[in-house]
C-alpha atoms as a PDB file:
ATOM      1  CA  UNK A   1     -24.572 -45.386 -63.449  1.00  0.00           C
ATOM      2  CA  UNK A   2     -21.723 -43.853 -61.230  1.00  0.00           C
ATOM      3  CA  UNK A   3     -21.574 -43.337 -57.692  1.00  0.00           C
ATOM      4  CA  UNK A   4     -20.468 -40.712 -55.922  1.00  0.00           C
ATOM      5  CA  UNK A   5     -17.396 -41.300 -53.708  1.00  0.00           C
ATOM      6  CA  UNK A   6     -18.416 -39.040 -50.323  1.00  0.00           C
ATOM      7  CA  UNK A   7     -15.259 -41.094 -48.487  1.00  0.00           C
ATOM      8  CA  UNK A   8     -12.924 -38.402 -48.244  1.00  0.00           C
ATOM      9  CA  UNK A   9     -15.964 -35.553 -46.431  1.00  0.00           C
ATOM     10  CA  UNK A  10     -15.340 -35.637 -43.194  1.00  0.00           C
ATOM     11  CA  UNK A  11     -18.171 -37.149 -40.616  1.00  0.00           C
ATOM     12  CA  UNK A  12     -19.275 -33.960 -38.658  1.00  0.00           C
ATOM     13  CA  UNK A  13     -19.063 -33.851 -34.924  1.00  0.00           C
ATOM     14  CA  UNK A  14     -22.289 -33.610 -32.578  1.00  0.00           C
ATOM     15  CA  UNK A  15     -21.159 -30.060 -32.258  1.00  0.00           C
ATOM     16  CA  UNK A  16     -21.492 -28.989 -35.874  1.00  0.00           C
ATOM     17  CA  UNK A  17     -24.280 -30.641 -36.142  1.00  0.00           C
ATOM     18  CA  UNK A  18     -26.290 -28.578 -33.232  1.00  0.00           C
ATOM     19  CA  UNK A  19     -25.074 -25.360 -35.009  1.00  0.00           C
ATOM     20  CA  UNK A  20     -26.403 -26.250 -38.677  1.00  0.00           C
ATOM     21  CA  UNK A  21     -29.696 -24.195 -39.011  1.00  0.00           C
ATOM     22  CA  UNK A  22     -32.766 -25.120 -40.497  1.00  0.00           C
ATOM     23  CA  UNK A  23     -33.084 -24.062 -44.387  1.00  0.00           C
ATOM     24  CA  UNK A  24     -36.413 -23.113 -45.203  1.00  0.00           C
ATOM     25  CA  UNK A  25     -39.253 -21.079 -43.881  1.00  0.00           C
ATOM     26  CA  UNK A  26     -39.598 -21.489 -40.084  1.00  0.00           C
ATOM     27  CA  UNK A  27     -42.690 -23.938 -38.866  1.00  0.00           C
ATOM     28  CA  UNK A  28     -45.632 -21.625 -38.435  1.00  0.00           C
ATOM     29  CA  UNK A  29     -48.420 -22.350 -35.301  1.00  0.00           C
ATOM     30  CA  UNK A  30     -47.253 -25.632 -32.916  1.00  0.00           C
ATOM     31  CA  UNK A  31     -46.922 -28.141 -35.661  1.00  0.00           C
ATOM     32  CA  UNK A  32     -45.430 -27.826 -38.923  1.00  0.00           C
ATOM     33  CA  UNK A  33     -47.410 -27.522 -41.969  1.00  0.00           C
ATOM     34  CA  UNK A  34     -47.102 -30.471 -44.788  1.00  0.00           C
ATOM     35  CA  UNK A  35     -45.998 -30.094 -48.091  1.00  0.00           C
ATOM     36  CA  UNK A  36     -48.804 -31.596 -50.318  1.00  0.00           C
ATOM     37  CA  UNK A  37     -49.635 -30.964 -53.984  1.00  0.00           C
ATOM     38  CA  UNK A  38     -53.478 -30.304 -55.280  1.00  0.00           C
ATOM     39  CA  UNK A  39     -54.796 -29.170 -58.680  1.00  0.00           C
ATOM     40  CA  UNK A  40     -56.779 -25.633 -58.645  1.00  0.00           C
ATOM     41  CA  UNK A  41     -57.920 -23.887 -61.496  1.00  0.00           C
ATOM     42  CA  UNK A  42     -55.944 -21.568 -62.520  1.00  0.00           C
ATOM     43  CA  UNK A  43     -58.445 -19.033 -62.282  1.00  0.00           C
ATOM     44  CA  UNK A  44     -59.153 -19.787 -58.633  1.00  0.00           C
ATOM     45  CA  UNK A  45     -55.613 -19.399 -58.226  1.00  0.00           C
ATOM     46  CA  UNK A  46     -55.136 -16.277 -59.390  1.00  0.00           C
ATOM     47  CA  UNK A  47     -58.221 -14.608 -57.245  1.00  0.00           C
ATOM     48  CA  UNK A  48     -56.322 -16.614 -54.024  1.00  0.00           C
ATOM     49  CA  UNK A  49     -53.306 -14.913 -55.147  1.00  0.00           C
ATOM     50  CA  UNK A  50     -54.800 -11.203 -55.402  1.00  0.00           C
ATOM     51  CA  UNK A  51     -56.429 -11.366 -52.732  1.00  0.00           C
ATOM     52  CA  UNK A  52     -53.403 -12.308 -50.547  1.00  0.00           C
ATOM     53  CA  UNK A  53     -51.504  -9.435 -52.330  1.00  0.00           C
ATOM     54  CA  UNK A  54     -54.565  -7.029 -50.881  1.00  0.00           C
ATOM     55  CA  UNK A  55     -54.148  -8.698 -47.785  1.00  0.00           C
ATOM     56  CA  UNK A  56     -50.477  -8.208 -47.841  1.00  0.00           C
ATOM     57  CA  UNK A  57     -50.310 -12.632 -46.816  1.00  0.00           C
ATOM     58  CA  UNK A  58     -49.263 -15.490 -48.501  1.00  0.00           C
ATOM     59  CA  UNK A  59     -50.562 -16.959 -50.648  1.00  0.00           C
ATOM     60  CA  UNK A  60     -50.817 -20.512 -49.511  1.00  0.00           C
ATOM     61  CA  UNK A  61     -51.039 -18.911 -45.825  1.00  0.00           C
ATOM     62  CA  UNK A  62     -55.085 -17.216 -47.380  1.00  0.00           C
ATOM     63  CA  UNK A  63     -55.699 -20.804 -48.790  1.00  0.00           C
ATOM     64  CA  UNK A  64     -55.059 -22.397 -45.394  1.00  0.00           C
ATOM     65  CA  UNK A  65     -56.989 -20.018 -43.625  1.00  0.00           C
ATOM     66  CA  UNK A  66     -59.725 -20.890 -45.766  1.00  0.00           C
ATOM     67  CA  UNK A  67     -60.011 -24.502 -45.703  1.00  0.00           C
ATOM     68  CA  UNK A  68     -59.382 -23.847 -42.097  1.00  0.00           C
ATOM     69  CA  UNK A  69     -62.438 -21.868 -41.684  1.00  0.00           C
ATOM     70  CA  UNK A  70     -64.375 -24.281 -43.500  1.00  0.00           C
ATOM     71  CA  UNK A  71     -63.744 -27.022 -41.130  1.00  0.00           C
ATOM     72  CA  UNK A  72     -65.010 -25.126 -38.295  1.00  0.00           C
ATOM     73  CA  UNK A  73     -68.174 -24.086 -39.964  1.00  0.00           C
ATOM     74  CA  UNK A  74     -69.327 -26.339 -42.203  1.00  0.00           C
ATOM     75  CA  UNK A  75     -67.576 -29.744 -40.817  1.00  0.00           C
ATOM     76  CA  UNK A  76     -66.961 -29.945 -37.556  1.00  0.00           C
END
């Protein structure tokens, strides 16, 4: 396997650093969400989907509302 030889990139200075920007979607609420992976059926995915759409949400977003709501109900 070959390496890659990084040795002639610069190191960047504090000051680049502090002006990079975060790539991604910004952290939604106080904490930021984790990236997990489940199994759904894809039928259950679909009616999560369309009924974001209606909603005019994400997807995920409806899904974590959900589960959300079910943890103050039923399990808390």
């Amino acid at each position: 396997m070959r390496r890659i030889d990084y040795s002639d990139i610069p190191a960047s200075s504090p000051e680049q650093l502090k002006a990079m920007r975060r790539v991604g979607r910004p952290p939604l609420g106080d904490e930021p969400r984790r990236l997990i992976a489940i199994r759904v059926d894809p039928s259950v995915l679909e009616s999560f989907r369309k009924e974001a759409r209606r909603r005019h949400v994400g997807y995920q977003t409806l899904i974590n509302e959900v589960l959300a709501e079910h943890i103050r109900k039923d399990v808390a």
